[in-house]
N, C-alpha and C. Protein backbone atom coordinates (compact mmCIF):
# COMPACT_ATOMS: atom_id res chain seq x y z
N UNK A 1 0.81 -1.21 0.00
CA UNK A 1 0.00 0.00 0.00
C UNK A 1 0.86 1.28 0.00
N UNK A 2 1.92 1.49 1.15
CA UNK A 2 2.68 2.38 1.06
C UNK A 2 3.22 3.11 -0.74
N UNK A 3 3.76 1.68 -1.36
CA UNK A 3 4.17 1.89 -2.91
C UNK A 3 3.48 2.73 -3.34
N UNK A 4 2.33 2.12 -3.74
CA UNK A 4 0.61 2.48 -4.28
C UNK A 4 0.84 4.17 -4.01
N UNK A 5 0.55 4.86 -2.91
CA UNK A 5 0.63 5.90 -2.29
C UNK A 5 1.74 6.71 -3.22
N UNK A 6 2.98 6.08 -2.89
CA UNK A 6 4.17 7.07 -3.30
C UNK A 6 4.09 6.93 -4.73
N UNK A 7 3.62 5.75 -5.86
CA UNK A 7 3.54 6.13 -6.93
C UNK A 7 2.69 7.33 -7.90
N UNK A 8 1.47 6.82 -6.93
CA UNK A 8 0.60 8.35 -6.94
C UNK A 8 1.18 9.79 -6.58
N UNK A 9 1.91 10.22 -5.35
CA UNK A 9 2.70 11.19 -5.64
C UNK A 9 3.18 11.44 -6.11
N UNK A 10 4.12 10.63 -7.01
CA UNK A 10 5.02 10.56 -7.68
C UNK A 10 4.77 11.57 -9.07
N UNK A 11 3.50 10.18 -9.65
CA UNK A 11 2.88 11.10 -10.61
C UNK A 11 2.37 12.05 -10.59
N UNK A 12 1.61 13.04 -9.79
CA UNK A 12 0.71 14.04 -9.51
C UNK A 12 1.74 14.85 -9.57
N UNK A 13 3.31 15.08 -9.02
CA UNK A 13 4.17 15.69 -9.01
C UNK A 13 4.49 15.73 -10.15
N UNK A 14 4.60 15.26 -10.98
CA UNK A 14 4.78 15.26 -12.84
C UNK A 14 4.26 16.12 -13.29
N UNK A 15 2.78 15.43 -13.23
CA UNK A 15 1.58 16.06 -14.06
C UNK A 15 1.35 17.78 -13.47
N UNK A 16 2.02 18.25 -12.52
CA UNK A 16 1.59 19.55 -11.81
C UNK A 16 2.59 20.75 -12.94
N UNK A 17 3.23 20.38 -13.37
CA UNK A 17 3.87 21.24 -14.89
C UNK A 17 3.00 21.09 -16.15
N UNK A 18 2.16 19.94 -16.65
CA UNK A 18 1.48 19.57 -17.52
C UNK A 18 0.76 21.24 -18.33
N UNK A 19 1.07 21.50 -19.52
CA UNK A 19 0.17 22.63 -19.87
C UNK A 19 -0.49 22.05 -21.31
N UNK A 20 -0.55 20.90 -21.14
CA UNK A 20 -0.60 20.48 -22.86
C UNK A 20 -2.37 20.42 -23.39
N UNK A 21 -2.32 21.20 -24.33
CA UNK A 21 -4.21 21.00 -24.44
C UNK A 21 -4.86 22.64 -24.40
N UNK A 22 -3.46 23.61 -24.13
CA UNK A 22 -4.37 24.92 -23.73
C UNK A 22 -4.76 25.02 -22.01
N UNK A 23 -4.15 23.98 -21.40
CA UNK A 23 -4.94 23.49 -19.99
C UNK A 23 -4.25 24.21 -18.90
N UNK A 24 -4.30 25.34 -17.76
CA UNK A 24 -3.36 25.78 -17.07
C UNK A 24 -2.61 24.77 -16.36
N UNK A 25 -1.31 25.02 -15.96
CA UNK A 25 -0.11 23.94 -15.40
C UNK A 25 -0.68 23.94 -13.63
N UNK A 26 -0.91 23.15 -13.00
CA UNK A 26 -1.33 23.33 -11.92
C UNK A 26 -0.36 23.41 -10.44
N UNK A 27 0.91 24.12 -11.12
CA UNK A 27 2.06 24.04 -10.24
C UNK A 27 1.99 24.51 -8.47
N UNK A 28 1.08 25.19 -8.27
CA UNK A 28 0.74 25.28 -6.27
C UNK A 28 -0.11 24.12 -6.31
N UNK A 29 -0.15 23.12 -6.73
CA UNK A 29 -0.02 21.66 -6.49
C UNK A 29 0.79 21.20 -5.26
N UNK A 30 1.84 21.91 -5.77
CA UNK A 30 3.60 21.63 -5.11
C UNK A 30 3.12 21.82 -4.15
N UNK A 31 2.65 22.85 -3.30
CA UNK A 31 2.23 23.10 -2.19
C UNK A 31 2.15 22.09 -1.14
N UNK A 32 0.89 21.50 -1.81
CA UNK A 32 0.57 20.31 -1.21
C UNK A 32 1.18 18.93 -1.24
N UNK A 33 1.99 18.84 -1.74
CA UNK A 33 3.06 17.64 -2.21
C UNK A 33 4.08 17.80 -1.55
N UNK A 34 4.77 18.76 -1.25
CA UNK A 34 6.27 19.05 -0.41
C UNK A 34 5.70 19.41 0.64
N UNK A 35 6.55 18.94 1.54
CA UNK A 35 6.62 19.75 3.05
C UNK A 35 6.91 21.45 2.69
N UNK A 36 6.60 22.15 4.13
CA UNK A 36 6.55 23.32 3.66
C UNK A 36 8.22 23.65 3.56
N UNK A 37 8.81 23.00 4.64
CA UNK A 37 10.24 23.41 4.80
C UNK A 37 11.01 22.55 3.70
N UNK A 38 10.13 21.61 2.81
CA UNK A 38 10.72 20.92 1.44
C UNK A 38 12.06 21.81 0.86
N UNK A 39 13.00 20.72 0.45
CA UNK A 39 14.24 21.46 -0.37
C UNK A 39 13.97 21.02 -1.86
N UNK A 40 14.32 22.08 -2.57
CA UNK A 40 14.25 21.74 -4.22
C UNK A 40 15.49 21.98 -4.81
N UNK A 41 16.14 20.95 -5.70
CA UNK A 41 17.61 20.97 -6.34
C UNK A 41 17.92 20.67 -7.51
N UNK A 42 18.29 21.89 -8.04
CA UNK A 42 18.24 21.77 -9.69
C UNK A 42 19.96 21.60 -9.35
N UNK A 43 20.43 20.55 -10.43
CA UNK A 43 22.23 20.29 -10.61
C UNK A 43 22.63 20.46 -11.63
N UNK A 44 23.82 20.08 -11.95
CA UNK A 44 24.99 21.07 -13.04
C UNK A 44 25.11 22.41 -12.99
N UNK A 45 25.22 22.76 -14.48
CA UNK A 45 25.95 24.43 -14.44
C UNK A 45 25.48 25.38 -13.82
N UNK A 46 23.96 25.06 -13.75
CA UNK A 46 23.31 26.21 -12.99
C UNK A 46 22.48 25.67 -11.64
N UNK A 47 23.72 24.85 -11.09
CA UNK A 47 23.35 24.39 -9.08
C UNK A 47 22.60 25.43 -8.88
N UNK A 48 21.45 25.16 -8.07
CA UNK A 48 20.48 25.83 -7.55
C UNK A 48 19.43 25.05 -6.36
N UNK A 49 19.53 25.61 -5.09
CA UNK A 49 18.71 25.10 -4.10
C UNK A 49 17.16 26.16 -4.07
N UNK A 50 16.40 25.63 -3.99
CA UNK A 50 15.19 26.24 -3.53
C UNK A 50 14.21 25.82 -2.40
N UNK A 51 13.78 26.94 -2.04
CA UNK A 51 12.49 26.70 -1.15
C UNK A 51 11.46 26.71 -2.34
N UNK A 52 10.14 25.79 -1.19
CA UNK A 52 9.11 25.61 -1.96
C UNK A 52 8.44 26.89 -3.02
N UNK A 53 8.27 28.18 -2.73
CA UNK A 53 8.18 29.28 -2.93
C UNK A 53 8.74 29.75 -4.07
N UNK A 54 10.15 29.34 -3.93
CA UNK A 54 11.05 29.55 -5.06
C UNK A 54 11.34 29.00 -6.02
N UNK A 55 11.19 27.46 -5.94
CA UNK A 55 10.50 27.10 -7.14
C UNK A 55 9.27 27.12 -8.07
N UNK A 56 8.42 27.27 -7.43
CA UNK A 56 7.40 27.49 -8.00
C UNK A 56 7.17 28.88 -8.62
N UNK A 57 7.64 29.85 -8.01
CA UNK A 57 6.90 31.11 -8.58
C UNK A 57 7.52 31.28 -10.38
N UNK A 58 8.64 31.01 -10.33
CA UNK A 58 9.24 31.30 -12.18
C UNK A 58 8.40 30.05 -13.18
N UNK A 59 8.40 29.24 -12.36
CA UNK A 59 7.95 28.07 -13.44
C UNK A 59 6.57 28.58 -13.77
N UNK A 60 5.99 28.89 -12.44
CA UNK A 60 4.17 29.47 -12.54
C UNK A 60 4.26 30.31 -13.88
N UNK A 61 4.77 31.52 -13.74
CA UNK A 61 5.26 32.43 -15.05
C UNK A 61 5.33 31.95 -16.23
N UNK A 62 6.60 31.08 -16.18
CA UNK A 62 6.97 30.44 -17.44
C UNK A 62 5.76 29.76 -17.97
N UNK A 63 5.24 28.94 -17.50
CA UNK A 63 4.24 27.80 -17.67
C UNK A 63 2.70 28.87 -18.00
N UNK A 64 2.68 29.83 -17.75
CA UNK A 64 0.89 30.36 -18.10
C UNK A 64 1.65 32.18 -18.51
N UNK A 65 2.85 31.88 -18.84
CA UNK A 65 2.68 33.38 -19.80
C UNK A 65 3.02 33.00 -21.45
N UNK A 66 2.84 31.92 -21.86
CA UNK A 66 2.77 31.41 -23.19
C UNK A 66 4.48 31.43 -24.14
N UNK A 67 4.93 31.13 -22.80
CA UNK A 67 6.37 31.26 -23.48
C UNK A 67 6.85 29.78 -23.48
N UNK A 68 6.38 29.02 -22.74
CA UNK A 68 6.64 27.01 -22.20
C UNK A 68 5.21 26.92 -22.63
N UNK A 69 4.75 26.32 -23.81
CA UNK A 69 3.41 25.76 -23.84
C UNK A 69 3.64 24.14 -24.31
N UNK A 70 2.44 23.63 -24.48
CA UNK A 70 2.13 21.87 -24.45
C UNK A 70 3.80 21.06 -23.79
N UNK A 71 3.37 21.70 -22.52
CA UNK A 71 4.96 20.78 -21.92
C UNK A 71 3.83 19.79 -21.29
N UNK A 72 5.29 18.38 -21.31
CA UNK A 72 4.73 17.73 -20.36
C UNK A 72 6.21 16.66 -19.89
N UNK A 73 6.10 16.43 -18.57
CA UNK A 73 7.15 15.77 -18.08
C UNK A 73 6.19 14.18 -17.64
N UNK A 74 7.12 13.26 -18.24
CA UNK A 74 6.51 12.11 -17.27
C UNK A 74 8.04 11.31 -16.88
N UNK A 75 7.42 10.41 -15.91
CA UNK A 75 8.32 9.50 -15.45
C UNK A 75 8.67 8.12 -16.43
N UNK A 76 9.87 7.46 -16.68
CA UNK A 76 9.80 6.48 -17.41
C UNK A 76 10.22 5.19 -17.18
N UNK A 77 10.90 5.14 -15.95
CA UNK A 77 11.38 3.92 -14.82
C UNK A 77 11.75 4.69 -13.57
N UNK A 78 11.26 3.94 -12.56
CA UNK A 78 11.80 4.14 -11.35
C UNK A 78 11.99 3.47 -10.22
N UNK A 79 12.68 3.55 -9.70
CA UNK A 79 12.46 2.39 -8.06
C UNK A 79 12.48 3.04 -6.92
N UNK A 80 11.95 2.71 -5.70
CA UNK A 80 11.32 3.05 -4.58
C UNK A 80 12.14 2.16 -3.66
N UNK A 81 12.73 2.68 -2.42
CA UNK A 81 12.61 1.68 -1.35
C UNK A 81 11.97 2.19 -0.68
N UNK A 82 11.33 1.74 0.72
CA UNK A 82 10.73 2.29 1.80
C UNK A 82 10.99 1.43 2.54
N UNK A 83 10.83 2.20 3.80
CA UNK A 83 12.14 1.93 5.61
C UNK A 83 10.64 2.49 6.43
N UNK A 84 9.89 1.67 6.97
CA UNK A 84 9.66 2.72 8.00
C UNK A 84 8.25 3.92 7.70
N UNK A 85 8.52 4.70 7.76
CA UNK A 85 7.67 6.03 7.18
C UNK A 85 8.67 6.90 6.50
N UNK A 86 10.26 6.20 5.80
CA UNK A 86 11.11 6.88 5.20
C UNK A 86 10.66 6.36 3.83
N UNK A 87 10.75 6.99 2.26
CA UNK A 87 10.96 6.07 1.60
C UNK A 87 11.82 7.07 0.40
N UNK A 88 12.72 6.94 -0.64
CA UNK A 88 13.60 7.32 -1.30
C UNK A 88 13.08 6.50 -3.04
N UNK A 89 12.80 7.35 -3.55
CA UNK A 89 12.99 7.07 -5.16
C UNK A 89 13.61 7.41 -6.48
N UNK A 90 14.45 7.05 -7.09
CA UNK A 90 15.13 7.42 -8.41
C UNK A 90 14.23 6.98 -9.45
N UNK A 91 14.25 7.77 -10.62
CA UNK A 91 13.56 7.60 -11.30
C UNK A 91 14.46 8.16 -12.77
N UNK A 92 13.70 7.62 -13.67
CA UNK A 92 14.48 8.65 -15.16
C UNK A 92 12.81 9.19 -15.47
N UNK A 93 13.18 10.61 -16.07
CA UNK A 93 11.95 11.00 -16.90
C UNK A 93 12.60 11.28 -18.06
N UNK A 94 10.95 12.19 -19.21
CA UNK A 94 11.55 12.38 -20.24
C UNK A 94 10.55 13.57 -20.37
N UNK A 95 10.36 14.77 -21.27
CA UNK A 95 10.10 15.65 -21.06
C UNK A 95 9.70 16.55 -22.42
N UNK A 96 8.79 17.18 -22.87
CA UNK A 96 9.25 17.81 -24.26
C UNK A 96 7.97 19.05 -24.25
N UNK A 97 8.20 19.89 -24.96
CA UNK A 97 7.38 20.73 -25.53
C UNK A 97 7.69 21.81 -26.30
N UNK A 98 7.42 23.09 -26.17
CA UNK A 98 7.40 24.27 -26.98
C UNK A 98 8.02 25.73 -26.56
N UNK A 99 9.12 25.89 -26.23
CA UNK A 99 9.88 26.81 -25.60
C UNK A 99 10.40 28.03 -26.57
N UNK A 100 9.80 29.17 -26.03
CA UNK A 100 10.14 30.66 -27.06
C UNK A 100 9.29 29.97 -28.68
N UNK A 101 8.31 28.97 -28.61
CA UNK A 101 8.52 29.11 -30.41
C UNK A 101 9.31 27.61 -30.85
N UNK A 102 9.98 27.12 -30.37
CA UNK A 102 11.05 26.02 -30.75
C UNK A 102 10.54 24.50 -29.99
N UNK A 103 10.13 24.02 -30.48
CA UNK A 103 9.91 22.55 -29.88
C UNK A 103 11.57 21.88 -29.41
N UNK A 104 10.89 21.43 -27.99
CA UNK A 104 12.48 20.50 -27.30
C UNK A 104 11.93 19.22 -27.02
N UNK A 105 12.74 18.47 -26.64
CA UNK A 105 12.87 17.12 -25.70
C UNK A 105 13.92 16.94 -24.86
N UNK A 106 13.32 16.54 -24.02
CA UNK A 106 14.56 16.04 -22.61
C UNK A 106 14.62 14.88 -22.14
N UNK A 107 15.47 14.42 -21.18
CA UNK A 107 15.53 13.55 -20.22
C UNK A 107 16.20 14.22 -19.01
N UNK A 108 16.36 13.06 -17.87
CA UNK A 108 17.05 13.44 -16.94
C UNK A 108 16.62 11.93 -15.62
N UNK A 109 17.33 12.44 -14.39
CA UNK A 109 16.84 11.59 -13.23
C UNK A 109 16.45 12.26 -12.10
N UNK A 110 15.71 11.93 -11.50
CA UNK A 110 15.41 12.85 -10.55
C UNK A 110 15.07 11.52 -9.20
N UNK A 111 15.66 12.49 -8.08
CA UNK A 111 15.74 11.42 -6.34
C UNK A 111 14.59 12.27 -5.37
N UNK A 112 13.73 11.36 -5.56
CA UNK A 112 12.91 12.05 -4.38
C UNK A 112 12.47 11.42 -3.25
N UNK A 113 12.78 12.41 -2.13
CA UNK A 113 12.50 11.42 -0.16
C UNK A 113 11.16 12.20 -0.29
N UNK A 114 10.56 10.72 0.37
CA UNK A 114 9.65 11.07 1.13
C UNK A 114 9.77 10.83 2.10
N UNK A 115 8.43 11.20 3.19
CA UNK A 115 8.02 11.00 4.52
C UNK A 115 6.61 10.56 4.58
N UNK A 116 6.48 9.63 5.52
CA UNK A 116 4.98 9.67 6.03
C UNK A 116 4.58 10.39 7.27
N UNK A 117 3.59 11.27 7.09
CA UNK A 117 3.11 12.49 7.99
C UNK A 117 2.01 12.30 8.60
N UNK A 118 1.34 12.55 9.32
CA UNK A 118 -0.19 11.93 10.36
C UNK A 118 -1.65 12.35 9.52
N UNK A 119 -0.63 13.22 7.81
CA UNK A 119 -2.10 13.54 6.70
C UNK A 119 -1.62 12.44 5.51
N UNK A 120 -0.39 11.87 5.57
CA UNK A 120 -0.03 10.96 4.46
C UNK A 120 1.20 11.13 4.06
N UNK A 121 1.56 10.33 3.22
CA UNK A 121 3.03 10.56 2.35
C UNK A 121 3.37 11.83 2.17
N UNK A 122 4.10 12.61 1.83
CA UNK A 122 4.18 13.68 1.58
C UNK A 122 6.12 13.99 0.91
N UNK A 123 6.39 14.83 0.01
CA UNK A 123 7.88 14.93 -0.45
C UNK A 123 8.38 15.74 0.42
N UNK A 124 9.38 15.19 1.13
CA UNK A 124 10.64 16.25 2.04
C UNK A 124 11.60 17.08 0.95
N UNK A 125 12.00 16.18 -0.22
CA UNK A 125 13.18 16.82 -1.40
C UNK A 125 12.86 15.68 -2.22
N UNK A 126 13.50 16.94 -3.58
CA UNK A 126 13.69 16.58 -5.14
C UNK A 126 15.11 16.82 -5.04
N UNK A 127 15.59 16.25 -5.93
CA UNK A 127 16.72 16.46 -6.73
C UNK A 127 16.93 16.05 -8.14
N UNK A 128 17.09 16.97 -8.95
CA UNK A 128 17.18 16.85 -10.53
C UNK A 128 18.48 16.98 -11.23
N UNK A 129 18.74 15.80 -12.32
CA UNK A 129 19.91 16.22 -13.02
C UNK A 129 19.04 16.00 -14.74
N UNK A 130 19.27 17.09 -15.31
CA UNK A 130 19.01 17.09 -16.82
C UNK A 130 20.15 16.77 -17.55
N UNK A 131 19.68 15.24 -18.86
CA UNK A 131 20.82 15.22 -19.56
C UNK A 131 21.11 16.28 -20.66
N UNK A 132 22.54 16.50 -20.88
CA UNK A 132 23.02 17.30 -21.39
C UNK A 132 22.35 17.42 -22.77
């Protein structure tokens, strides 16, 4: 059951960038998915730690001022352990849409802890690496 749970986060955390269809990206999603004191970690050239706050507010922008349209990120393998009410997942995604005008595609991996909290699972940290 625990799995079940964290795969559903998992995904909902995906789908909360989703703009594809004309559909707004539903990114204060995050909100509710990270702890409030959650850490967010973008890696390589441009290392960057964030609070919940701080990630979200540029992407919000990006994502509903028509400059990132029909994005969508999904997950494409991943594994889970869980300890406890600890549990840790790696995953690969893949990623693509419409940036300035120019269609992209991506990949990358991303590590995310969770916790179980007395309202449910919930993400303590992300960590992201995009391939080059």
């Amino acid at each position: 059951m625990p799995k079940t749970k964290i795969d559903m986060l998992t995904a909902e955390f995906f789908e909360t960038f989703d703009n594809r269809g004309g559909r707004a990206a539903d990114v204060d999603r995050i909100r509710r998915l990270v702890l409030p004191g959650g850490v967010i970690v973008k890696t390589g050239p441009e290392f960057t730690v964030y609070t919940v706050d701080e990630f979200i507010e540029p992407r919000l922008r990006l994502l509903a001022d028509g400059r990132l349209v029909e994005f969508s990120e999904w997950e494409t393998s991943g594994r889970t352990e869980i300890v406890g009410d600890i549990a840790s997942r790696f995953c690969e995604y893949r990623k693509s849409g419409i940036l300035d005008g120019q269609p992209f595609e991506g990949a990358g991996t991303k590590t995310i802890q969770f916790v179980r909290t007395p309202e449910g699972w919930r993400i303590a940290s992300v960590a992201w690496y995009d391939q080059p």
